[in-house]
Protein backbone atom coordinates (compact mmCIF):
# COMPACT_ATOMS: atom_id res chain seq x y z
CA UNK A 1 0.00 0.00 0.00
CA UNK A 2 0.98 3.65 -0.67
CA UNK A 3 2.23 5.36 2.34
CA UNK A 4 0.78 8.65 2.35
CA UNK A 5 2.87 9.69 5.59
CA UNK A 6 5.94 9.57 3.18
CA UNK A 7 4.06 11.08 0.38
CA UNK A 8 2.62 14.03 2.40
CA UNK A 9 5.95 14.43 3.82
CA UNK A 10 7.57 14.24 0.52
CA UNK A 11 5.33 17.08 -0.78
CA UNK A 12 5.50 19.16 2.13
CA UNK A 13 9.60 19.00 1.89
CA UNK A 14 8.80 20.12 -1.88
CA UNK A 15 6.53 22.60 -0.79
CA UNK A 16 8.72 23.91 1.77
CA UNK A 17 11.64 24.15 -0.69
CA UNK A 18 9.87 26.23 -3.13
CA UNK A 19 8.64 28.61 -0.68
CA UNK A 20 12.40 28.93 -0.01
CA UNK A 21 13.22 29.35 -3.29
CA UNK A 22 10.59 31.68 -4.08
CA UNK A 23 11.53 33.78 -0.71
CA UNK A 24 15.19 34.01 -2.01
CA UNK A 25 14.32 35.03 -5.41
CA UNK A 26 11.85 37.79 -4.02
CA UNK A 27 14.59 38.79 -1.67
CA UNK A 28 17.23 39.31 -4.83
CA UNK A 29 14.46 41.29 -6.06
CA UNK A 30 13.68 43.26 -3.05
CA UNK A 31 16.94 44.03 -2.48
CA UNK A 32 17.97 45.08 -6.57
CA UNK A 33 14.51 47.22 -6.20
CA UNK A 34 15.92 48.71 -3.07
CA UNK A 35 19.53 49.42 -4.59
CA UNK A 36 18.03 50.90 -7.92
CA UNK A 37 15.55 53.16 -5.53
CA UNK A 38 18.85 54.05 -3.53
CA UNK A 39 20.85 54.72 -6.88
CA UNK A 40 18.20 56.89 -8.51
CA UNK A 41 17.85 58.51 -4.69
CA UNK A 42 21.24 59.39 -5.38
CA UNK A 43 21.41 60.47 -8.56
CA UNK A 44 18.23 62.53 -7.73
CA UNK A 45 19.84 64.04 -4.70
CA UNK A 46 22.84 65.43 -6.99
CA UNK A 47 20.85 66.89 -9.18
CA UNK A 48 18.86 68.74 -7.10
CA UNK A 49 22.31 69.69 -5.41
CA UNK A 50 23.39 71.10 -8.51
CA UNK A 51 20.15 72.43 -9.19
CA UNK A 52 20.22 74.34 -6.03
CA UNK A 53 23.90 75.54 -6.51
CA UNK A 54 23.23 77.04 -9.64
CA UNK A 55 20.21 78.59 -8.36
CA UNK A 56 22.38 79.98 -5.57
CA UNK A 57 25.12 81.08 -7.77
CA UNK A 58 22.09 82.45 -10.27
CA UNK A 59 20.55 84.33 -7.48
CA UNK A 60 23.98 85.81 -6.21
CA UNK A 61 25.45 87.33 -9.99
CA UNK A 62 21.33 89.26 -9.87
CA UNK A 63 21.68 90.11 -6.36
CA UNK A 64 25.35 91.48 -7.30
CA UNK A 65 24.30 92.90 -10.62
CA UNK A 66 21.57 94.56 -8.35
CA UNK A 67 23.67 96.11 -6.11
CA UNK A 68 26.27 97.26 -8.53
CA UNK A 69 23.45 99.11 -10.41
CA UNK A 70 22.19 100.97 -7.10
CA UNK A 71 25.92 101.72 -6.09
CA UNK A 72 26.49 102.58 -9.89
CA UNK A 73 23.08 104.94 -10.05
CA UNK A 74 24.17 106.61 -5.99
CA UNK A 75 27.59 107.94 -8.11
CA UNK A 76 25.93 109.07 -10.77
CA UNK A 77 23.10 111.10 -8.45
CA UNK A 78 26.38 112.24 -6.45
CA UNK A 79 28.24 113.26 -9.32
CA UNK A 80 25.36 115.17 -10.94
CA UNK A 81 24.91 116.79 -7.58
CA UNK A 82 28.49 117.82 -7.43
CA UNK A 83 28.22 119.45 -10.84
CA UNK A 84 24.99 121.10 -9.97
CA UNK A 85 26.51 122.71 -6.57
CA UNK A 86 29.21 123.65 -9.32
CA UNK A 87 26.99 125.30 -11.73
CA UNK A 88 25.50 127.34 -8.53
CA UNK A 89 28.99 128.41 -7.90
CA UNK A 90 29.34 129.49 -11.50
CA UNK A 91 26.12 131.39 -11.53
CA UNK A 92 27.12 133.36 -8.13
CA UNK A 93 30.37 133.83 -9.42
CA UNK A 94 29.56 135.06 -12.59
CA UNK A 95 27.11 137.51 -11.14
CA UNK A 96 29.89 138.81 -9.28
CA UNK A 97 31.28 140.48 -12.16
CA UNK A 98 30.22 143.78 -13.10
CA UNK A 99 30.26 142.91 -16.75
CA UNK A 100 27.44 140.72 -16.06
CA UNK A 101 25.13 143.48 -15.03
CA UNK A 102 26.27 145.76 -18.08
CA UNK A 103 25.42 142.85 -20.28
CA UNK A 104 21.80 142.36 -18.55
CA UNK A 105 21.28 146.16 -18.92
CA UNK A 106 22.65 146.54 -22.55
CA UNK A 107 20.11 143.39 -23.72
CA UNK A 108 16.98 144.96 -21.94
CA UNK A 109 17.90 148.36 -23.76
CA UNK A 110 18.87 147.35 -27.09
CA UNK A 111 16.30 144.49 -27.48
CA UNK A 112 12.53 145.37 -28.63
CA UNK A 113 10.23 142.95 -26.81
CA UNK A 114 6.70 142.57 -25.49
CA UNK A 115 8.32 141.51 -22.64
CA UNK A 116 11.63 140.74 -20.41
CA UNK A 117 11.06 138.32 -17.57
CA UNK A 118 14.26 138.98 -15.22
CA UNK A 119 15.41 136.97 -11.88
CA UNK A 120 14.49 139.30 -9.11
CA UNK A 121 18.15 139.65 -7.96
CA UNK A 122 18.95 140.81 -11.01
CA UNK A 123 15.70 143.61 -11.29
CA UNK A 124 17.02 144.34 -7.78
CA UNK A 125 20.70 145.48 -9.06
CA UNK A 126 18.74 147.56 -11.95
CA UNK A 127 17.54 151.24 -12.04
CA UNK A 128 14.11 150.78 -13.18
CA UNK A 129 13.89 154.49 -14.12
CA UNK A 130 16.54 153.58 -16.96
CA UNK A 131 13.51 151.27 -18.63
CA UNK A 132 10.14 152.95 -18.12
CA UNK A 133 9.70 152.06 -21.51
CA UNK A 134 10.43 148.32 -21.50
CA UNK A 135 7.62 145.93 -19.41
CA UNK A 136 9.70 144.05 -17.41
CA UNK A 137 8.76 141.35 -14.89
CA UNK A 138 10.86 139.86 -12.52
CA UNK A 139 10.93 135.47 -11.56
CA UNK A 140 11.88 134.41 -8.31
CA UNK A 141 12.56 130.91 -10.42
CA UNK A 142 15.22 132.69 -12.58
CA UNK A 143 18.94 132.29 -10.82
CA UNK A 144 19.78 135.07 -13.16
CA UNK A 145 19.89 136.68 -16.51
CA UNK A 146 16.44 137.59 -19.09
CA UNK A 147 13.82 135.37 -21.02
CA UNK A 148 12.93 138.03 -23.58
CA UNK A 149 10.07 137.76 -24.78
CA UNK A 150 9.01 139.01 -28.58
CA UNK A 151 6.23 139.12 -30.83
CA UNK A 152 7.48 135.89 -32.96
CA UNK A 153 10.01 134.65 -30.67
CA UNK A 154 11.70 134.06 -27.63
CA UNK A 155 15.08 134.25 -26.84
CA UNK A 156 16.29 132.76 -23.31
CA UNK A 157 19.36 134.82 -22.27
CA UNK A 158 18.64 133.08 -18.57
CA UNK A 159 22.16 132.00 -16.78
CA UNK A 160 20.50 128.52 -16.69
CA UNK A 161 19.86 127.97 -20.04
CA UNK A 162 23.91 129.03 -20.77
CA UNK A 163 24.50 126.75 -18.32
CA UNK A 164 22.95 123.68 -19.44
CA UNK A 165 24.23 124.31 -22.61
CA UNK A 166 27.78 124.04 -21.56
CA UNK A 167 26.64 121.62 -19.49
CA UNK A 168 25.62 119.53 -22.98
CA UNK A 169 28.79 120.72 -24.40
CA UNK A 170 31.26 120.00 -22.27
CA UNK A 171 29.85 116.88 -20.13
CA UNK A 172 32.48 114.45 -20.94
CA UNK A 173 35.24 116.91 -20.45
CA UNK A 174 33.76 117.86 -16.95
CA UNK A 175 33.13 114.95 -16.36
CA UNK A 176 36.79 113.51 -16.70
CA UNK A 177 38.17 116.59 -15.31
CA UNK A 178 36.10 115.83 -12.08
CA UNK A 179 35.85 112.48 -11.27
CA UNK A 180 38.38 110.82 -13.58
């Protein structure tokens, strides 16, 4: 007669062996599954490192860049300060001279206008006796000199507008004499 103890045993040793087998080869393939996940980790953690790093350094060259243009745009306001307080000089210096008045005086006589707007330090250095026949109006706005004005035309003869030409003129040599 068949003994079924040694068969049952027989397949339960089979049985036993397979489940070994099949627990070895799932834990080879747990543990390649956990290396790739660990090597893509990896690989995903350096990348992101250099992602960040570039970022960084990205962030730093604006933040740089920024700060040169604000440092770059505080020299330029300084400088263009420095030339305005120089230009205020110029005005009071050039009202100093007495050929400066003559000038003024010699304009409002020989010139035919509706009008002469003058600064009122100027009007205030003037006889006004000497132009009862001119209408002249003075400009608390005007550093000095005339805006003349005519029927057609107007002619500005104000020390700012000399100024500013010069100032167009000769920018690049003022500049360089200045701050170079």
């Amino acid at each position: 007669m068949i003994d079924f103890i040694k068969i049952k045993e027989k397949i339960l040793k089979e049985a036993e062996e397979e489940k070994r087998k099949i627990l070895l080869e799932t834990e080879k393939k747990i543990k390649a599954i956990e290396e790739e996940t660990e090597k893509k980790l990896n690989e995903l953690a350096q990348q992101t490192r250099e992602s960040l790093e570039r970022q960084i350094e990205e962030l730093k060259k604006r933040e740089f860049s920024k700060l040169k243009k604000e440092e770059s745009f505080k020299i330029l306001n300084a400088k263009w300060q420095i030339l305005e307080k120089l230009f205020n000089l110029l005005i009071a210096e050039i009202k100093k001279d007495p050929r400066y008045l003559n000038l003024i005086k010699e304009k409002i006589k020989n010139e035919n206008a509706q009008e002469i707007i003058i600064s009122a330090d100027d009007f205030s250095l003037l006889n006004p006796s000497d132009f009862v026949d001119k209408k002249i109006i003075t400009d608390d706005k005007i550093k000095g000199g005339i805006f003349i004005k005519k029927e057609k035309e107007e002619i500005d003869f104000t020390l700012e507008s000399l100024l500013k030409e010069l100032k167009k003129r000769y920018l690049k040599e003022i500049n360089k004499l200045l701050f170079d």
